[in-house]
Protein backbone atom coordinates (compact mmCIF):
# COMPACT_ATOMS: atom_id res chain seq x y z
CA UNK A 1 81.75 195.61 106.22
CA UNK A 2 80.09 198.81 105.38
CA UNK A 3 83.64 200.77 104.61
CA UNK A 4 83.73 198.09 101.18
CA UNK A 5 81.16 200.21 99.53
CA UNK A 6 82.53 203.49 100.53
CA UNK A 7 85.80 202.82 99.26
CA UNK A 8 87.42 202.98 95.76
CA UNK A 9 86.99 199.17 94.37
CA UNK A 10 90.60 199.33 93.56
CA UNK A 11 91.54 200.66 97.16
CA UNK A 12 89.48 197.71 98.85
CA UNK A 13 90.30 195.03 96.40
CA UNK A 14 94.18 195.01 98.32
CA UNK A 15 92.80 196.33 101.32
CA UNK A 16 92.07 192.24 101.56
CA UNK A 17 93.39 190.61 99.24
CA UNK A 18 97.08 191.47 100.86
CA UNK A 19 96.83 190.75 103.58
CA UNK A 20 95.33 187.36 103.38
CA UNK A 21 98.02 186.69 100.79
CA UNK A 22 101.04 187.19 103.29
CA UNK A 23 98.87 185.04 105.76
CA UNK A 24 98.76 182.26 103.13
CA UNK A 25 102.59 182.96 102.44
CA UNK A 26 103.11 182.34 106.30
CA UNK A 27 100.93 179.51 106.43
CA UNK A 28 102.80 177.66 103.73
CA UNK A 29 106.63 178.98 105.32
CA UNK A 30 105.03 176.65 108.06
CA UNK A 31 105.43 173.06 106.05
CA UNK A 32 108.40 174.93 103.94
CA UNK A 33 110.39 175.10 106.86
CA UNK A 34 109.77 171.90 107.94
CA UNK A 35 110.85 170.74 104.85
CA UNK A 36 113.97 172.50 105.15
CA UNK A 37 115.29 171.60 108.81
CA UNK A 38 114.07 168.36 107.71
CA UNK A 39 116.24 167.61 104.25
CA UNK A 40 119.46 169.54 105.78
CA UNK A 41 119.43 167.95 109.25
CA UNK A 42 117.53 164.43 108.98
CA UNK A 43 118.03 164.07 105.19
CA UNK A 44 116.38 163.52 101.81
CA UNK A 45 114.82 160.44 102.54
CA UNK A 46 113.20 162.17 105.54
CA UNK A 47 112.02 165.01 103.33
CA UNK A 48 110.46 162.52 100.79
CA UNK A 49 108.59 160.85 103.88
CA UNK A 50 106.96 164.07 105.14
CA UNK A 51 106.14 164.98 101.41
CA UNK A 52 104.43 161.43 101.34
CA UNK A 53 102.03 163.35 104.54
CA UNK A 54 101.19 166.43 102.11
CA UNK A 55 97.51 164.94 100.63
CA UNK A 56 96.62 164.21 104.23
CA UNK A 57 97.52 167.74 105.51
CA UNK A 58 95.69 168.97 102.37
CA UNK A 59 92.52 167.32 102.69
CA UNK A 60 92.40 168.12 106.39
CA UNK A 61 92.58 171.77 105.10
CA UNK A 62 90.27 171.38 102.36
CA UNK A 63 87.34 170.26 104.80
CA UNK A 64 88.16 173.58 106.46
CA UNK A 65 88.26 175.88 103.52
CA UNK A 66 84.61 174.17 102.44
CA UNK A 67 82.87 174.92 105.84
CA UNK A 68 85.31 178.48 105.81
CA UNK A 69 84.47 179.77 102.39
CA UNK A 70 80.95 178.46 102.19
CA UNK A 71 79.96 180.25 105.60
CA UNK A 72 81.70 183.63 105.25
CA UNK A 73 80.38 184.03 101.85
CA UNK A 74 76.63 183.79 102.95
CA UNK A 75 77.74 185.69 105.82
CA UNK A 76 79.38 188.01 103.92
CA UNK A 77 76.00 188.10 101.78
CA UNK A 78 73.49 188.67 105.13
CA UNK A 79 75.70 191.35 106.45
CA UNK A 80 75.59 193.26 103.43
CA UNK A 81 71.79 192.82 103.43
CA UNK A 82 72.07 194.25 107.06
CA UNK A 83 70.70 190.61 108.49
CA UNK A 84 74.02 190.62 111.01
CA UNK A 85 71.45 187.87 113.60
CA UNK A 86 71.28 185.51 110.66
CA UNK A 87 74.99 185.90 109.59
CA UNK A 88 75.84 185.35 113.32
CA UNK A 89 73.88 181.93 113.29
CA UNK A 90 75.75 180.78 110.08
CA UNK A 91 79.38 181.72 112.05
CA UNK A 92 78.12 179.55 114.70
CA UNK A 93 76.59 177.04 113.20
CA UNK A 94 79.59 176.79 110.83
CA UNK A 95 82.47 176.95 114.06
CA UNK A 96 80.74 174.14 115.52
CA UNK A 97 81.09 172.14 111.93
CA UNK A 98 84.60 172.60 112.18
CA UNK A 99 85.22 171.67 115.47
CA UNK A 100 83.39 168.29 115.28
CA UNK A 101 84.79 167.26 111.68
CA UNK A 102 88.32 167.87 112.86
CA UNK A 103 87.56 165.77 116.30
CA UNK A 104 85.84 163.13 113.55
CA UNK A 105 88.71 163.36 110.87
CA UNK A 106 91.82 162.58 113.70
CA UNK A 107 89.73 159.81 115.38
CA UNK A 108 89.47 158.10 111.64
CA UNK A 109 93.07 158.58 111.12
CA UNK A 110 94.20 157.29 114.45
CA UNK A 111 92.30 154.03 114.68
CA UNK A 112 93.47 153.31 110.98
CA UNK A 113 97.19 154.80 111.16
CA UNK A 114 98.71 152.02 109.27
CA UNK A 115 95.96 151.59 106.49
CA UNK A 116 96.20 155.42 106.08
CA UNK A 117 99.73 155.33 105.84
CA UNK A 118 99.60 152.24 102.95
CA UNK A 119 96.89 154.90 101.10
CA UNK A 120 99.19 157.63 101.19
CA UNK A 121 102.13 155.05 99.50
CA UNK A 122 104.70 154.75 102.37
CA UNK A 123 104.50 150.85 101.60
CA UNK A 124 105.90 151.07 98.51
CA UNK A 125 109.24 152.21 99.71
CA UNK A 126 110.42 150.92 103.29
CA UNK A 127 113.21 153.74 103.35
CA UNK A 128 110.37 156.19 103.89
CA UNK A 129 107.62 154.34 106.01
CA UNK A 130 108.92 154.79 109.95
CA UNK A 131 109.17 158.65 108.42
CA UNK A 132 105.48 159.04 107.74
CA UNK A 133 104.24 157.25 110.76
CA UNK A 134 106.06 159.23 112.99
CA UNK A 135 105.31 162.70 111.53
CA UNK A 136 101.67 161.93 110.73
CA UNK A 137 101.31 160.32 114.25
CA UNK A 138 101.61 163.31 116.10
CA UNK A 139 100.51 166.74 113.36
CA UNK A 140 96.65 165.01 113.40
CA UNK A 141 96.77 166.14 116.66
CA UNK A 142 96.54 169.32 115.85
CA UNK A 143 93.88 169.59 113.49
CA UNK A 144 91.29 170.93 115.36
CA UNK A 145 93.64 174.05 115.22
CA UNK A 146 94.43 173.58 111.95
CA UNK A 147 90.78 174.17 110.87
CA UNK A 148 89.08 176.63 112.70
CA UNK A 149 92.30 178.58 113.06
CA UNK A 150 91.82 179.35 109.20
CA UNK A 151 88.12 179.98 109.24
CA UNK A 152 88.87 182.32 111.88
CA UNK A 153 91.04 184.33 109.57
CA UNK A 154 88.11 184.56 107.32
CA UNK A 155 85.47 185.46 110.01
CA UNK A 156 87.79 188.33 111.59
CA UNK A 157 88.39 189.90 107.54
CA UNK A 158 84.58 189.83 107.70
CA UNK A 159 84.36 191.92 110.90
CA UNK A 160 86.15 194.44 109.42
CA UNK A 161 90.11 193.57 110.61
CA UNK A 162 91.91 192.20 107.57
CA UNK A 163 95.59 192.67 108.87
CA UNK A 164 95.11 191.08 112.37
CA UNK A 165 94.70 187.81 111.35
CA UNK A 166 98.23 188.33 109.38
CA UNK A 167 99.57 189.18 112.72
CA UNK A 168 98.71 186.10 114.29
CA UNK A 169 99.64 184.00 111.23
CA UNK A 170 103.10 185.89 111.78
CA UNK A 171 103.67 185.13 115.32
CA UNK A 172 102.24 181.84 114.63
CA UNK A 173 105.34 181.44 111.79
CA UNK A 174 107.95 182.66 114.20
CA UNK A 175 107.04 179.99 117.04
CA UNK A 176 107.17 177.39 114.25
CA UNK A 177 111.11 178.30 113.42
CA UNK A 178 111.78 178.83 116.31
CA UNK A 179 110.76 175.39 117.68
CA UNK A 180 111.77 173.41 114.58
CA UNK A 181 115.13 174.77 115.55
CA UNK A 182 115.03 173.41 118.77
CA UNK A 183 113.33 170.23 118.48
CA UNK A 184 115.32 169.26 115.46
CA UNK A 185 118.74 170.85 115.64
CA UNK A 186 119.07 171.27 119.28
CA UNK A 187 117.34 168.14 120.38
CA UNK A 188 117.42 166.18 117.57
CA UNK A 189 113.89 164.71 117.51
CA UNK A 190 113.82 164.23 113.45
CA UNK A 191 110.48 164.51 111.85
CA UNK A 192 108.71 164.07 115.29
CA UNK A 193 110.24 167.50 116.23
CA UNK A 194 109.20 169.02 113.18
CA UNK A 195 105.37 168.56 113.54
CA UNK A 196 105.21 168.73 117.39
CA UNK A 197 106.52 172.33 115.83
CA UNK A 198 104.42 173.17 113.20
CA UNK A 199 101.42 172.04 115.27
CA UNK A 200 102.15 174.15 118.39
CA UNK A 201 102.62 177.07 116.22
CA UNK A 202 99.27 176.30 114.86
CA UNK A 203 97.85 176.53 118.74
CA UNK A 204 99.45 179.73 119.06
CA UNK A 205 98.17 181.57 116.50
CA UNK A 206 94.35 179.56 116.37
CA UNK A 207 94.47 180.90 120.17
CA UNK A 208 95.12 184.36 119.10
CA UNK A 209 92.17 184.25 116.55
CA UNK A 210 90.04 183.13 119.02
CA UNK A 211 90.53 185.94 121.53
CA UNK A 212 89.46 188.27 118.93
CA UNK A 213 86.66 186.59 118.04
CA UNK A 214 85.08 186.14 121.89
CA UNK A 215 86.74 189.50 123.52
CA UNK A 216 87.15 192.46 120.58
CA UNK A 217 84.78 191.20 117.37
CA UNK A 218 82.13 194.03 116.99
CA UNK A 219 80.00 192.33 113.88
CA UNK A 220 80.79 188.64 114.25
CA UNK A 221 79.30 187.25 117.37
CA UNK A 222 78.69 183.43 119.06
CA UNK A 223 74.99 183.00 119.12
CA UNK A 224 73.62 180.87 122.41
CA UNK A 225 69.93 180.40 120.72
CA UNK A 226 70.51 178.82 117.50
CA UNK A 227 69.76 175.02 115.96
CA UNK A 228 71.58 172.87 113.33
CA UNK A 229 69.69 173.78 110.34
CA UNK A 230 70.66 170.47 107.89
CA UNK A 231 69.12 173.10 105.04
CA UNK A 232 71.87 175.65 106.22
CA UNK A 233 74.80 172.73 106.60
CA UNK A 234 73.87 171.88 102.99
CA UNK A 235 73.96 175.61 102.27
CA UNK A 236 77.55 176.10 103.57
CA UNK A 237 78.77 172.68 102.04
CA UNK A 238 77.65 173.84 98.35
CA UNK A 239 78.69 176.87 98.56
CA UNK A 240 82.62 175.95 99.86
CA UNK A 241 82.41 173.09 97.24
CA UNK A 242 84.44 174.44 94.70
CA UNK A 243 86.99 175.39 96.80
CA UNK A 244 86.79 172.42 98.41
CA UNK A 245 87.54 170.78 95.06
CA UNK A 246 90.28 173.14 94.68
CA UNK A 247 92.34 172.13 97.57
CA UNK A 248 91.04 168.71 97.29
CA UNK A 249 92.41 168.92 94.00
CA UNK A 250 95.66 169.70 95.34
CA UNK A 251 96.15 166.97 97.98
CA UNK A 252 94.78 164.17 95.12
CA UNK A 253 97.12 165.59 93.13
CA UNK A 254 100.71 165.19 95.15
CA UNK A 255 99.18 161.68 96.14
CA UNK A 256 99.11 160.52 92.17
CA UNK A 257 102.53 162.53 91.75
CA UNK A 258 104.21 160.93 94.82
CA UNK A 259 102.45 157.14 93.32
CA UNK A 260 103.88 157.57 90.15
CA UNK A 261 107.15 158.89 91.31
CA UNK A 262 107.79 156.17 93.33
CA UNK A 263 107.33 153.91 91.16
CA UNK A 264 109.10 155.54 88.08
CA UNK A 265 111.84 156.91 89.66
CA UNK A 266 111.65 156.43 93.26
CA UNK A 267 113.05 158.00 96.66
CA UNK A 268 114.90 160.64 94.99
CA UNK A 269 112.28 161.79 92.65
CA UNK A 270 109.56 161.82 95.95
CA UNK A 271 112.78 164.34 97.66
CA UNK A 272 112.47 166.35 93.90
CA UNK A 273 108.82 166.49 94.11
CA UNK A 274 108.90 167.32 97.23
CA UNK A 275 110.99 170.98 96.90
CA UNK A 276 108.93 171.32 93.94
CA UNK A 277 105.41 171.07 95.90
CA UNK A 278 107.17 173.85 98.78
CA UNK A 279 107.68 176.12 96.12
CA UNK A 280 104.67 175.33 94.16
CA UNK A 281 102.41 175.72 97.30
CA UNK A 282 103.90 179.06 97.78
CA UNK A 283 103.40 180.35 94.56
CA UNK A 284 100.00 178.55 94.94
CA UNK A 285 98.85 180.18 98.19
CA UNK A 286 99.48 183.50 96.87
CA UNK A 287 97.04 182.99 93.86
CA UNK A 288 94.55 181.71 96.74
CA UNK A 289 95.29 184.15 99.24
CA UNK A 290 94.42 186.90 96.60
CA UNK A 291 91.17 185.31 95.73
CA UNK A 292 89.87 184.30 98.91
CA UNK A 293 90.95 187.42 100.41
CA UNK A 294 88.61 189.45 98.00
CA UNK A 295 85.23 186.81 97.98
CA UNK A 296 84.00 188.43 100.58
CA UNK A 297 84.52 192.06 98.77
CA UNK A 298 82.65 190.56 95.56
CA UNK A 299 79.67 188.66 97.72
CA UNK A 300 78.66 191.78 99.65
CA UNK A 301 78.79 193.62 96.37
CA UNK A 302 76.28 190.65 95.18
CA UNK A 303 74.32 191.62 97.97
CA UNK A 304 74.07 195.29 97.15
CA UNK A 305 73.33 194.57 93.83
CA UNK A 306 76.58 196.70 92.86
CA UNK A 307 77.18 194.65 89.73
CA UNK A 308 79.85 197.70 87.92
CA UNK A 309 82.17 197.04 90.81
CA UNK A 310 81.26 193.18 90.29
CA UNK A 311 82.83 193.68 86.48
CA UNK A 312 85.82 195.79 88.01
CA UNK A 313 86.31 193.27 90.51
CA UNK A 314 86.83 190.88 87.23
CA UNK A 315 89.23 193.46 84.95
CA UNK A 316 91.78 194.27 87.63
CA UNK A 317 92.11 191.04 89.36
CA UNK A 318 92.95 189.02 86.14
CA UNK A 319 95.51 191.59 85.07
CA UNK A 320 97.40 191.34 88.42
CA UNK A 321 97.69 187.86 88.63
CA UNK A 322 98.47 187.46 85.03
CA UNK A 323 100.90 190.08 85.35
CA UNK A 324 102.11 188.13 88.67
CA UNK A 325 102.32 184.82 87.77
CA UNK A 326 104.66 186.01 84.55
CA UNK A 327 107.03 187.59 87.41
CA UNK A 328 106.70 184.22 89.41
CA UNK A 329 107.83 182.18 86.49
CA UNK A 330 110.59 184.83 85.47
CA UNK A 331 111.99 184.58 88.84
CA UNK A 332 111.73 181.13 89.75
CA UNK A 333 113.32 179.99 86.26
CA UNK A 334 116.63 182.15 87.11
CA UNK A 335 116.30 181.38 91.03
CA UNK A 336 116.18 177.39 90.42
CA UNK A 337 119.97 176.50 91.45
CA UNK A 338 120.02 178.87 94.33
CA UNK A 339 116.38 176.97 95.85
CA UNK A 340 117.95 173.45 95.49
CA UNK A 341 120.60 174.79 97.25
CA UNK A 342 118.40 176.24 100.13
CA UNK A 343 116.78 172.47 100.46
CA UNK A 344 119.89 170.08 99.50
CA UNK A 345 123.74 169.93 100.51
CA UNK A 346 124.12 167.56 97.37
CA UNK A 347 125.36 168.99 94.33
CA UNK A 348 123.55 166.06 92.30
CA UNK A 349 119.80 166.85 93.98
CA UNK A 350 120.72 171.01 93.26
CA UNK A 351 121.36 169.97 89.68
CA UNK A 352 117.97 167.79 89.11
CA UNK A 353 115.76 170.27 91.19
CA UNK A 354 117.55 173.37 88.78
CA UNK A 355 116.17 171.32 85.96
CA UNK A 356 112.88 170.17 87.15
CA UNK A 357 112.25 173.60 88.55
CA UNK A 358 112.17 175.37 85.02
CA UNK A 359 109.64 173.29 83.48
CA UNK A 360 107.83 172.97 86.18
CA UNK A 361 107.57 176.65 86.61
CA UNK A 362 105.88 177.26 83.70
CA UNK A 363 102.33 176.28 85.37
CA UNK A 364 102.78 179.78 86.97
CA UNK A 365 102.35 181.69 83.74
CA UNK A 366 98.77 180.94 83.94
CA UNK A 367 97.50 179.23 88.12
CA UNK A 368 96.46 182.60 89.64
CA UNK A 369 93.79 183.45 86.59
CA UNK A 370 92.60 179.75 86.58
CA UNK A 371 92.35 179.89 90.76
CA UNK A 372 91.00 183.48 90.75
CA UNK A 373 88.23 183.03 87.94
CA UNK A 374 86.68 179.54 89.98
CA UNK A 375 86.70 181.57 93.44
CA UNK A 376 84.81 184.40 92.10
CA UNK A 377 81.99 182.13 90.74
CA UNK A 378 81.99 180.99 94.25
CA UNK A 379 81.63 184.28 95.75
CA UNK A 380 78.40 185.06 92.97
CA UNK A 381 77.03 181.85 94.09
CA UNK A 382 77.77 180.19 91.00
CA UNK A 383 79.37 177.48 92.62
CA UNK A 384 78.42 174.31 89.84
CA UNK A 385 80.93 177.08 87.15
CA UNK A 386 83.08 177.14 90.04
CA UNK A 387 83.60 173.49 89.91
CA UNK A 388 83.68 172.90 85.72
CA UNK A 389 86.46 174.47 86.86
CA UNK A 390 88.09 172.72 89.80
CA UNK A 391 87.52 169.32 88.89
CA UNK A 392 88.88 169.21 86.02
CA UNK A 393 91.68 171.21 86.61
CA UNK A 394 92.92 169.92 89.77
CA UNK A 395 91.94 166.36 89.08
CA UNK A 396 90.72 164.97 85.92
CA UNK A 397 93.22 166.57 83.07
CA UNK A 398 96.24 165.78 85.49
CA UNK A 399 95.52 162.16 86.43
CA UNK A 400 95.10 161.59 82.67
CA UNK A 401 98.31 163.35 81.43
CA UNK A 402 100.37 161.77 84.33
CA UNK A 403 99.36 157.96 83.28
CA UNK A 404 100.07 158.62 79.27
CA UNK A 405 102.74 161.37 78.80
CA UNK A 406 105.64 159.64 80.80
CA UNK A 407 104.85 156.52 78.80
CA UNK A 408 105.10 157.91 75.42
CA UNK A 409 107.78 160.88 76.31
CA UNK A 410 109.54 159.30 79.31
CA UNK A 411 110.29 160.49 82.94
CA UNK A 412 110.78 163.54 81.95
CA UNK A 413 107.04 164.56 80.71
CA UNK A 414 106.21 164.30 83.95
CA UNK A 415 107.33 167.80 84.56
CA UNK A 416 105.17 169.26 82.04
CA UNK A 417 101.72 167.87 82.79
CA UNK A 418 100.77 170.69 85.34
CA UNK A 419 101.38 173.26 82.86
CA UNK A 420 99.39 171.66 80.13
CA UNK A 421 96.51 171.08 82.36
CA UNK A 422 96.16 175.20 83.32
CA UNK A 423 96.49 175.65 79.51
CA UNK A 424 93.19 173.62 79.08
CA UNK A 425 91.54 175.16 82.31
CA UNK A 426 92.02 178.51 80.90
CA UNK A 427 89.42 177.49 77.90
CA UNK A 428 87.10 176.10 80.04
CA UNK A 429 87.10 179.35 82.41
CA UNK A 430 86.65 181.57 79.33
CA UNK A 431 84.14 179.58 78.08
CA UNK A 432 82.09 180.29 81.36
CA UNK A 433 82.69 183.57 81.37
CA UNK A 434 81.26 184.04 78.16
CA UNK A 435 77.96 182.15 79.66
CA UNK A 436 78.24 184.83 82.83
CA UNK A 437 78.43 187.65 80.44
CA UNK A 438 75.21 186.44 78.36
CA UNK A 439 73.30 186.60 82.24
CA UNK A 440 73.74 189.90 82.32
CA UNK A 441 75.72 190.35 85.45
CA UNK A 442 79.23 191.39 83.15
CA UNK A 443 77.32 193.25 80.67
């Protein structure tokens, strides 16, 4: 970690931010591909039961970004204090968490399977249930690899490697296409096929991560002689909470979406929503990627006290995603026939995801400033900012807009509600920065 204050802020700020953004692009071609093999070869219906999985898969990873971002950022902080024994404890300590809460979380889901499945609204539409059961049946299986393969990425950026764990998030992507082709073209397993796939590719590159980690790491190191601190567990959990919230946020999100869906315009809209989310999450992860990517740049610049680069950190990182999400909304708008086409052979569902598409699209204008301003009060430790962000944003103004604007405005409203809820995030975030400013650490 020592080359991030010898470089040009500029220079370092892509150094990791890029590459953890094509490793979040990878990660989410994982589930997009699924969805695709899924809706061309199984069918819509499928694709709407697998979409139904989403808030599952999303909380799963949430627990992992928590115990992830929390850890590397105070291990991001005691490295650049030159405390590498006490950062080592915390990457232990914080592996460990992982491992058991992923053991914990499929245990909980596979003694209730059925009662998880009624949460996650697969009882509402019998079309869809068998779909659900048999794709979340077998991907909790894979959790484990799920979660500490992506605090892994985040240990080995911290080490001083940011492009190998893009590597191994590549090969990881190839195995996945590769084996959705076979298990459900070739074989024709169905939705079955298409998580045995996406988890296997999930051991493959979690494995790869690993071997870095125990064979070629030369900062971040297992320690034998260490104890679970509850102090430090607390520690790790605040300081991950936000972005916790964030993806939290996400998952409780598609669940009210998929609810009121159902229920308002059923099956087809789920299948809608569905193509929307794949594209969303992309557009999503690369808002995330970016910011994650850089928290440990901005906490070891905490640490050093290096509070200029702290404001430069600020400047240039809202420009570029304000500049990117305009080019994300630009082409998605004029892309939005061609994607429906990618996911559906019917000419009716390419027509209604066209249309959904370009309103829905217009949340890009302003998700990587909203995501990027929360993870940097993270990485400054600021995590109760971090979640007056979050919560609201992810949760609160969405749930309300979703149970009053199709009522008054129709079905169609629906489409609009994420927009208008990064519109109100975007006062509450400059509001806060404002109150960061008047600290002193902006000024």
């Amino acid at each position: 970690m020592t080359m991030i204050s010898n470089k040009p802020i500029l220079k370092t700020i892509f150094k990791y931010a890029i590459p953890n953004v094509i490793s979040m692009w990878i990660f989410t071609l994982y589930t997009m591909v699924d969805g695709i093999f899924i809706s061309r070869f199984v069918g819509s219906t499928a694709l709407a039961g697998v979409n139904l999985v989403l808030p599952l898969i999303n909380f799963i990873f949430s627990i992992s970004i928590m115990i992830g971002v929390g850890s590397s950022t105070l291990i991001a902080i005691k490295f650049g204090e030159n405390k590498y024994d006490e950062g080592n404890k915390i990457f232990t300590l914080a592996t460990l968490l992982n491992l058991f809460s992923a053991i914990f979380i499929s245990l909980l889901v596979l003694l209730n399977l059925e009662r998880v499945i009624n949460i996650l609204g697969a009882n509402k539409s019998q079309e869809v249930y068998q779909y659900v059961k048999d794709y979340l049946s077998v991907i909790v299986f894979f959790s484990v690899f799920y979660m500490s393969g992506y605090a892994f990425e985040i240990y080995i950026k911290i080490d001083g490697k940011p492009n190998y764990p893009t590597i191994c998030v590549l090969v990881g992507g190839i195995t996945n296409l590769i084996l959705d082709y076979l298990f459900v073209v070739i074989f024709h397993y169905g939705v079955t096929g298409a998580a045995i796939a996406t988890g296997l590719s999930q051991v493959t590159c979690c494995s790869m991560l690993l071997f870095y980690i125990v064979f070629k790491a030369k900062k971040i190191k297992f320690k034998k002689s260490f104890n679970f601190n509850f102090d430090r567990i607390i520690k790790i959990f605040k300081t991950g909470f936000s972005e916790f919230l964030t993806e939290i946020s996400s998952g409780i999100l598609i669940l009210i979406y998929n609810l009121v869906i159902l229920k308002r315009i059923g099956v087809i809209g789920v299948s809608i929503f569905g193509t929307i989310s794949y594209i969303s999450s992309f557009i999503t992860m690369t808002m995330i990627g970016f910011s994650q990517g850089i928290q440990p740049v901005i906490s070891y610049n905490l640490g050093k006290k290096h509070y200029k680069n702290l404001k430069d950190i600020l400047k240039i990182s809202i420009t570029f995603l304000g500049i990117l999400g305009i080019i994300c909304f630009i082409l998605i708008t004029f892309s939005a026939e061609y994607i429906g086409r990618i996911f559906f052979k019917e000419k009716d569902m390419i027509l209604r995801v066209k249309d959904v598409l370009r309103v829905y699209s217009l949340s890009y204008l302003l998700i990587g400033i909203n995501i990027f301003i929360s993870a940097y009060f993270t990485a400054l430790k600021r995590v109760t900012y971090s979640a007056f962000i979050t919560f609201p944003r992810g949760i609160l103004f969405n749930s309300i807009l979703l149970l009053i604007l199709p009522t008054i405005f129709g079905n169609r409203s629906i489409w609009f509600v994420t927009f208008l809820s990064e519109v109100l995030s975007v006062f509450i975030c400059l509001f806060l920065l404002k109150k960061l400013k008047r600290e002193g650490i902006l000024s």
